[in-house]
PDB file of N, CA and C in Angstrom:
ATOM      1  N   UNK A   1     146.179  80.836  94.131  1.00  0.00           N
ATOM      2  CA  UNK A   1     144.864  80.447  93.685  1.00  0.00           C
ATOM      3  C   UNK A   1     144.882  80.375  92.164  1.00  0.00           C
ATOM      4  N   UNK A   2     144.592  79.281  91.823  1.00  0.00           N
ATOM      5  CA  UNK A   2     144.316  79.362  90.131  1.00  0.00           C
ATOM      6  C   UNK A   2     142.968  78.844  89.915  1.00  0.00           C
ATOM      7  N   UNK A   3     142.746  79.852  88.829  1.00  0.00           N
ATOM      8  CA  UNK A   3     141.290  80.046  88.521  1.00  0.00           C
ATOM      9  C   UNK A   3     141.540  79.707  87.090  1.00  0.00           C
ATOM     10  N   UNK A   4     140.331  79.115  86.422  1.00  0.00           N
ATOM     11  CA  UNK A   4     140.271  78.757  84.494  1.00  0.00           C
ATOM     12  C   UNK A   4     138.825  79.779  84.324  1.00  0.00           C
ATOM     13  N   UNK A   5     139.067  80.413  83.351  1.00  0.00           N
ATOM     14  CA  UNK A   5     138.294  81.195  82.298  1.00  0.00           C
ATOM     15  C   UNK A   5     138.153  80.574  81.177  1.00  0.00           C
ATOM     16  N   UNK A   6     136.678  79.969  81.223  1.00  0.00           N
ATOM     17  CA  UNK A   6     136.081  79.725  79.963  1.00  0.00           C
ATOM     18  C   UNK A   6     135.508  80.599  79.081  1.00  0.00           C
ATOM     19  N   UNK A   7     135.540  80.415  77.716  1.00  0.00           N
ATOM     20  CA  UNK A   7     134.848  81.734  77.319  1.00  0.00           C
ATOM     21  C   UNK A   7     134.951  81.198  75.748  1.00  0.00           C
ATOM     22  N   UNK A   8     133.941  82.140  75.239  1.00  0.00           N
ATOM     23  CA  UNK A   8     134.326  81.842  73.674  1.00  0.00           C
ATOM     24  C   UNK A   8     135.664  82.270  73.023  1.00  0.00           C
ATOM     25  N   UNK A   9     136.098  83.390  73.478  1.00  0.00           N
ATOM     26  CA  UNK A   9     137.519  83.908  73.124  1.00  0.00           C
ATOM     27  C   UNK A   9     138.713  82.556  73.308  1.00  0.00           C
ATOM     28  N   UNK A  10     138.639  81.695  73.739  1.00  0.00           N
ATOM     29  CA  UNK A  10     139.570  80.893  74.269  1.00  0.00           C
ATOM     30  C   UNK A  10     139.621  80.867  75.749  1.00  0.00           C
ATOM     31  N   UNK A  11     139.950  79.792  76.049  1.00  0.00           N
ATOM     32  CA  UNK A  11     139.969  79.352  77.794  1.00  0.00           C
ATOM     33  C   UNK A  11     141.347  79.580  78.378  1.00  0.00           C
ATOM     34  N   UNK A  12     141.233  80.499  79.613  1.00  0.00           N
ATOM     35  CA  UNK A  12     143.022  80.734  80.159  1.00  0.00           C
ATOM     36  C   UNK A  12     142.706  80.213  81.527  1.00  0.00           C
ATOM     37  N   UNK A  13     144.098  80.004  81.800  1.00  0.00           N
ATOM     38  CA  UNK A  13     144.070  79.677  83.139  1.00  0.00           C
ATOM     39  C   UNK A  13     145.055  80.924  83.985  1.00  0.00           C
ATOM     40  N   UNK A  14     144.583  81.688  85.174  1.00  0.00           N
ATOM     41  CA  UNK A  14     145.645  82.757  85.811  1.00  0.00           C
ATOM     42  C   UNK A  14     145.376  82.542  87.250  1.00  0.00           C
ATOM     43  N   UNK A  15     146.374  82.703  87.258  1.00  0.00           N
ATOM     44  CA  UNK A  15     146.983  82.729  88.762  1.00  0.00           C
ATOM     45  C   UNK A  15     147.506  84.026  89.708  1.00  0.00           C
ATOM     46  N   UNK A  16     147.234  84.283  91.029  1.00  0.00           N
ATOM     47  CA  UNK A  16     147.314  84.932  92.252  1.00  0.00           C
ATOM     48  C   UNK A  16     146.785  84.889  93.431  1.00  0.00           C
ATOM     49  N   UNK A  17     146.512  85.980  94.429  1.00  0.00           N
ATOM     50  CA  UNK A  17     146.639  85.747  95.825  1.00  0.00           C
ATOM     51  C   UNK A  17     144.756  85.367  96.080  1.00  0.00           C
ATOM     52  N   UNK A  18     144.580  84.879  96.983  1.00  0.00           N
ATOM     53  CA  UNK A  18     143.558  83.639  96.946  1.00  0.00           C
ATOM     54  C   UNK A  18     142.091  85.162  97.800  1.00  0.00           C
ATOM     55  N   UNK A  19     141.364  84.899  97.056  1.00  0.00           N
ATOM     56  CA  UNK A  19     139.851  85.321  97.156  1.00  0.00           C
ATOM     57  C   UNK A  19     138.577  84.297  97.543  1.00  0.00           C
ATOM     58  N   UNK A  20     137.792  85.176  98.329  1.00  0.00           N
ATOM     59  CA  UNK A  20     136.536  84.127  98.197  1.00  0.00           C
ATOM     60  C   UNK A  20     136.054  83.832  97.442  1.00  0.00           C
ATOM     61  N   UNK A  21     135.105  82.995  97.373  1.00  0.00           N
ATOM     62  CA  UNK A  21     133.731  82.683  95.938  1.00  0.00           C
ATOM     63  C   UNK A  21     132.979  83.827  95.914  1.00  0.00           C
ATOM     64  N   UNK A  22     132.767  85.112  97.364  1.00  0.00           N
ATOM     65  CA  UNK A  22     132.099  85.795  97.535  1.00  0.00           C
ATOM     66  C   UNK A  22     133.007  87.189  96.996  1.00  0.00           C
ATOM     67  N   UNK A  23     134.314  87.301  96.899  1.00  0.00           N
ATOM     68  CA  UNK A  23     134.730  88.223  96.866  1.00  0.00           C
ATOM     69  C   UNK A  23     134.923  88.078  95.023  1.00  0.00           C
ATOM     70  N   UNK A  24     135.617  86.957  94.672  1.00  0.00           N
ATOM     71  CA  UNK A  24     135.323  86.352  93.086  1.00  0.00           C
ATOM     72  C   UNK A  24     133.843  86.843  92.245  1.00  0.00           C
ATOM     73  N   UNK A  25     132.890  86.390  92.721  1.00  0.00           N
ATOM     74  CA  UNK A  25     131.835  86.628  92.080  1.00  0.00           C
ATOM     75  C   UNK A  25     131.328  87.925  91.811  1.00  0.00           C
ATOM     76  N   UNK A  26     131.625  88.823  93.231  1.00  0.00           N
ATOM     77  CA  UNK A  26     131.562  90.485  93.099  1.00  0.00           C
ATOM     78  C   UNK A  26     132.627  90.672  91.686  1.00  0.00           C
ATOM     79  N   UNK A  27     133.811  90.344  92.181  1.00  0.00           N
ATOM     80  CA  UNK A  27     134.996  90.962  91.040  1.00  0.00           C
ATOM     81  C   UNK A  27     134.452  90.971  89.665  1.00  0.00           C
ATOM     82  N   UNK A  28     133.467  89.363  89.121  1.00  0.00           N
ATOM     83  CA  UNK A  28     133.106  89.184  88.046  1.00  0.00           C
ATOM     84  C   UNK A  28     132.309  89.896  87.189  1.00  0.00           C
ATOM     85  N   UNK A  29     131.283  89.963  88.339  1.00  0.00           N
ATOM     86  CA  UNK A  29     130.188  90.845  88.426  1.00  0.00           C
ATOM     87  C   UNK A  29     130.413  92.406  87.971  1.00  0.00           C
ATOM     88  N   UNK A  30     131.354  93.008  88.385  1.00  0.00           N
ATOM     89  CA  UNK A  30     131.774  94.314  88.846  1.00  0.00           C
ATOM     90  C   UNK A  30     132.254  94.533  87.084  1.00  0.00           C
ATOM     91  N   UNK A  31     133.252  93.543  86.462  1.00  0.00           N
ATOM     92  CA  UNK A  31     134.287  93.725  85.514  1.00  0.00           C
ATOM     93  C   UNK A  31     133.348  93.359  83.795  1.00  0.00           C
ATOM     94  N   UNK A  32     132.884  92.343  84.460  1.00  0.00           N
ATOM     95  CA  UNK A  32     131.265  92.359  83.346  1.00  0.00           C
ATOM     96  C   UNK A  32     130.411  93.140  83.253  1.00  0.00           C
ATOM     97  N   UNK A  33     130.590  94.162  84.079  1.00  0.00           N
ATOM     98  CA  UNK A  33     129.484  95.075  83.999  1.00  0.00           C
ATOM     99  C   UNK A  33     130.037  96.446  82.903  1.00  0.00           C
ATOM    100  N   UNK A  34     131.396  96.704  82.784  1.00  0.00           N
ATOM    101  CA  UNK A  34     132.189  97.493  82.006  1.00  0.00           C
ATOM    102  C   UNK A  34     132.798  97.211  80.888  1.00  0.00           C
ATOM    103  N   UNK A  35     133.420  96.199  80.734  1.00  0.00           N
ATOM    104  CA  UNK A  35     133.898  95.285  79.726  1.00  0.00           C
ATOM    105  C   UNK A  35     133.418  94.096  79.002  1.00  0.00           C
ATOM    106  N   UNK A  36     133.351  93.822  77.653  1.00  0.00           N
ATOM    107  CA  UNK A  36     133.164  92.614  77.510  1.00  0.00           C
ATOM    108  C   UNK A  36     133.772  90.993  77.781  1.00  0.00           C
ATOM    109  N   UNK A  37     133.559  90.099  77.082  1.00  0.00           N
ATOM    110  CA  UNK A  37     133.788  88.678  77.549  1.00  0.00           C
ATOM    111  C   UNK A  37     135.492  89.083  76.573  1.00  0.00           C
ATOM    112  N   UNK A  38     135.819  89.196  75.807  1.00  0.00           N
ATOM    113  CA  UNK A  38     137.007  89.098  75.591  1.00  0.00           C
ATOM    114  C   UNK A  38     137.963  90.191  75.820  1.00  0.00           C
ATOM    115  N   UNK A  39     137.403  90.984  76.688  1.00  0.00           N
ATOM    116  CA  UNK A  39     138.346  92.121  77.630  1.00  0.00           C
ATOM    117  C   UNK A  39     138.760  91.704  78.988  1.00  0.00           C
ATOM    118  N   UNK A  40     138.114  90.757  79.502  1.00  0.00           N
ATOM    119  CA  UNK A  40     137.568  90.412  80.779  1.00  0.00           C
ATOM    120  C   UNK A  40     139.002  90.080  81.111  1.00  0.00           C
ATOM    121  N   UNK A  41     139.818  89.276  80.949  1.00  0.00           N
ATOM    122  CA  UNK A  41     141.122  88.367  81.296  1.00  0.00           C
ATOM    123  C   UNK A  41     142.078  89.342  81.669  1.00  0.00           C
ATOM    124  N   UNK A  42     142.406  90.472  81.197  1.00  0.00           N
ATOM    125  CA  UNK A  42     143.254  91.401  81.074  1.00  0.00           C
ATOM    126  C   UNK A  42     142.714  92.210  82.013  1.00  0.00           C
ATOM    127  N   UNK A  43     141.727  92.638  81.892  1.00  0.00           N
ATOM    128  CA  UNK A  43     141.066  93.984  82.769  1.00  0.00           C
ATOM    129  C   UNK A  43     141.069  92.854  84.542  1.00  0.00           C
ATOM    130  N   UNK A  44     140.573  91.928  84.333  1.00  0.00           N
ATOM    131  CA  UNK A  44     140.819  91.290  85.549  1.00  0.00           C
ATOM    132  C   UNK A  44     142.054  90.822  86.435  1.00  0.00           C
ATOM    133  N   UNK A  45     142.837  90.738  85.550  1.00  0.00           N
ATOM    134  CA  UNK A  45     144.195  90.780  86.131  1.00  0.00           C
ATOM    135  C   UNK A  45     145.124  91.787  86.049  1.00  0.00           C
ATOM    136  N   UNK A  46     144.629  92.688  85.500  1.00  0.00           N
ATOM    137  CA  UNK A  46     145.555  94.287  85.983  1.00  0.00           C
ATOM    138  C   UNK A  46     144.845  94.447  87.402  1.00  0.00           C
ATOM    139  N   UNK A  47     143.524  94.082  87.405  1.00  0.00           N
ATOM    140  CA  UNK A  47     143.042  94.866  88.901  1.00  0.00           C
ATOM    141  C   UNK A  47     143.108  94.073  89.923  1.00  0.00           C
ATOM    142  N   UNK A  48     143.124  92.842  89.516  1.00  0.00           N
ATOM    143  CA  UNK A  48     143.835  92.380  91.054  1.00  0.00           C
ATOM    144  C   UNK A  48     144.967  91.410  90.968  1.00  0.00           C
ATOM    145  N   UNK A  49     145.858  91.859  89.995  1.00  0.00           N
ATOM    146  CA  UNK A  49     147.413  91.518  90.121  1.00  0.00           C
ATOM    147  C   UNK A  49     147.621  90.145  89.950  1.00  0.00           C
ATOM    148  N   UNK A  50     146.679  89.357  88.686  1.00  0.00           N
ATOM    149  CA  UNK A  50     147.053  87.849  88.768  1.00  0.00           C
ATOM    150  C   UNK A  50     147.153  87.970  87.327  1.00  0.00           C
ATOM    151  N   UNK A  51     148.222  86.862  87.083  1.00  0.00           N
ATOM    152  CA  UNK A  51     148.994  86.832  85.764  1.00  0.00           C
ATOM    153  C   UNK A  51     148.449  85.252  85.030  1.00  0.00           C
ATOM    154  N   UNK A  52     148.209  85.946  83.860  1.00  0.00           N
ATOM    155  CA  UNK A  52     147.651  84.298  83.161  1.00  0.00           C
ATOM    156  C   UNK A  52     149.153  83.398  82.900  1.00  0.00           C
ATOM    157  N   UNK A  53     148.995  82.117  82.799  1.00  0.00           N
ATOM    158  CA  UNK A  53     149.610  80.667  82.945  1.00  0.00           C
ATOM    159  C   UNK A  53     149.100  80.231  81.744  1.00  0.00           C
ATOM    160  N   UNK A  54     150.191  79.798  81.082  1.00  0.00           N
ATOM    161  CA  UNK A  54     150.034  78.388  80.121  1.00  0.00           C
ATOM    162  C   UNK A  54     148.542  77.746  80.254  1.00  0.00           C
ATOM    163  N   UNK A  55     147.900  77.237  79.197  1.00  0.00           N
ATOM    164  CA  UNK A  55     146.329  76.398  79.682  1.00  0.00           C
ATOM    165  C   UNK A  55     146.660  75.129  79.027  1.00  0.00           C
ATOM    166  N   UNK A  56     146.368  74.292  80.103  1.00  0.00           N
ATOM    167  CA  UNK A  56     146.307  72.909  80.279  1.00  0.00           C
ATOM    168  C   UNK A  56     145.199  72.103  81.374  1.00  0.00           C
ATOM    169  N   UNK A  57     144.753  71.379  80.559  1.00  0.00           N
ATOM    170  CA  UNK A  57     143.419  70.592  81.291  1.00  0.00           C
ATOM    171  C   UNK A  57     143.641  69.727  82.261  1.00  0.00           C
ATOM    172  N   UNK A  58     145.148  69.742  82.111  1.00  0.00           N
ATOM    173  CA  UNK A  58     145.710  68.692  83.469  1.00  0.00           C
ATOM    174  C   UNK A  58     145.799  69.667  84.243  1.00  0.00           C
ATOM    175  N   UNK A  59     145.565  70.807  84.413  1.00  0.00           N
ATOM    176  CA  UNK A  59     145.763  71.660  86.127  1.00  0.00           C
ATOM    177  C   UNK A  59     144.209  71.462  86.465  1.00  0.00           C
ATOM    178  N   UNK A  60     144.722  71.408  87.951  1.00  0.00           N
ATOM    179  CA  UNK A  60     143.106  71.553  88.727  1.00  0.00           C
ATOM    180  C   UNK A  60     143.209  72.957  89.556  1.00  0.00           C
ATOM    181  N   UNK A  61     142.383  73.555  89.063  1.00  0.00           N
ATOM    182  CA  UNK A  61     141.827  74.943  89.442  1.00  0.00           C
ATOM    183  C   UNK A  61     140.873  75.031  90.815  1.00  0.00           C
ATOM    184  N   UNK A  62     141.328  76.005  91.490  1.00  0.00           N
ATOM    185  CA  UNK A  62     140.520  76.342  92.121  1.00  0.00           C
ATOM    186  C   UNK A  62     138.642  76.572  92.390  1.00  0.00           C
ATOM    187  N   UNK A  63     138.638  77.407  90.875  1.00  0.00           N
ATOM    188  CA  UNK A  63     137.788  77.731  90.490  1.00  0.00           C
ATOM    189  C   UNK A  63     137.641  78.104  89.184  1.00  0.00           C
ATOM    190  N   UNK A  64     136.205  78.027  88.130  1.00  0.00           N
ATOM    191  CA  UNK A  64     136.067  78.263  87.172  1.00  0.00           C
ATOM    192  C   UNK A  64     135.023  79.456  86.735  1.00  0.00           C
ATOM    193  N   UNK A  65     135.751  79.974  85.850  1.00  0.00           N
ATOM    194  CA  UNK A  65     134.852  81.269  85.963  1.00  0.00           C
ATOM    195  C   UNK A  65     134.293  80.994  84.249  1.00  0.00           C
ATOM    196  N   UNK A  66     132.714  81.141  83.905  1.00  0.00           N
ATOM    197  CA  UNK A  66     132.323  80.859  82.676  1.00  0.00           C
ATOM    198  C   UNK A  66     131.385  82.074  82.299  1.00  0.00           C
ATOM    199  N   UNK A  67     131.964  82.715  81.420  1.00  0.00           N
ATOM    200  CA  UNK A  67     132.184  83.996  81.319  1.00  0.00           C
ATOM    201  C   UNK A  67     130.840  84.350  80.190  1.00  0.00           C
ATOM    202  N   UNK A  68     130.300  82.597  79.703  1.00  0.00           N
ATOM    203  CA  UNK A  68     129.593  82.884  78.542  1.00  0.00           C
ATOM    204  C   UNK A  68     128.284  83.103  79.268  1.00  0.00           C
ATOM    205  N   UNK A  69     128.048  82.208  80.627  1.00  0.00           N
ATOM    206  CA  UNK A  69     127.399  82.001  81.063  1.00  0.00           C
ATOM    207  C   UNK A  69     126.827  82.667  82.447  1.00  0.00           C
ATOM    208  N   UNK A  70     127.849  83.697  82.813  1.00  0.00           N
ATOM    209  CA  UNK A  70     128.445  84.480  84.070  1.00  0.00           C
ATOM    210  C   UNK A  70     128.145  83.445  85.092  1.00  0.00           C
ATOM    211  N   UNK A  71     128.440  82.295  85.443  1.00  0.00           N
ATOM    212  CA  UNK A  71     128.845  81.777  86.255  1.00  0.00           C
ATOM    213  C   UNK A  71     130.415  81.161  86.814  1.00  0.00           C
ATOM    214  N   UNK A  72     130.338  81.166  88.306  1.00  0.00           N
ATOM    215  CA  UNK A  72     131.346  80.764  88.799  1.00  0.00           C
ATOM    216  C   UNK A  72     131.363  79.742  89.744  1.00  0.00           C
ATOM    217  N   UNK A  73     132.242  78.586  89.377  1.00  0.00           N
ATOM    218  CA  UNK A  73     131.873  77.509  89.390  1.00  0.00           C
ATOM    219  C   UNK A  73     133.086  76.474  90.534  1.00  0.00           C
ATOM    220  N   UNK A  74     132.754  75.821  91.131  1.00  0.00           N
ATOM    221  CA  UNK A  74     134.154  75.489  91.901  1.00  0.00           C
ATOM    222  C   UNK A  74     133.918  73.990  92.022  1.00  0.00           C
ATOM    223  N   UNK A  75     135.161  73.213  91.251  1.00  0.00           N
ATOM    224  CA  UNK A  75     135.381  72.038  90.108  1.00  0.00           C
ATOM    225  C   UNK A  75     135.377  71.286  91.532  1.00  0.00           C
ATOM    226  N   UNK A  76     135.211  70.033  91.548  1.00  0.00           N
ATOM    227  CA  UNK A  76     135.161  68.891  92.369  1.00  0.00           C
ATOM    228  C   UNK A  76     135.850  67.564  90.914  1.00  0.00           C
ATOM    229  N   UNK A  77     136.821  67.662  92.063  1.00  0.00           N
ATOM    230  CA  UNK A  77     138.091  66.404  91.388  1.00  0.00           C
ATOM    231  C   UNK A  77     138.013  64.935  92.646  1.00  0.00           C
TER     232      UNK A  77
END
């Protein structure tokens, strides 16, 4: 599953084992509630084991997570 993080800090793209929109949005929810927007990337992928990727606008993501906005968003290509 690859997911893109928008954010003011800079936009990443990370990758691992595939979640719902329902189980995603808790995670977001949960990790925003302790950390800020430029902790978020790190603290989110120590806890559920997905490693950030190179960012490029040519990948199509699963899903987008907009971190300024706490929404999560799922891209139609």
């Amino acid at each position: 599953m690859l997911i893109e993080i928008e954010s003011a800090y800079g936009d990443k793209i990370i990758h691992g084992r595939h979640l719902s929109i329902n189980e995603l949005k808790s995670a977001m929810e949960e990790i925003l509630e302790i950390v800020n927007e430029k902790d978020f990337t790190s603290v989110f992928c120590s806890r559920f084991q997905y490693e950030e990727i190179p960012h490029s606008n040519d990948i199509r993501v699963d899903y987008r997570m907009d971190l300024d906005t706490h929404l999560l968003i799922k891209p139609e290509y």
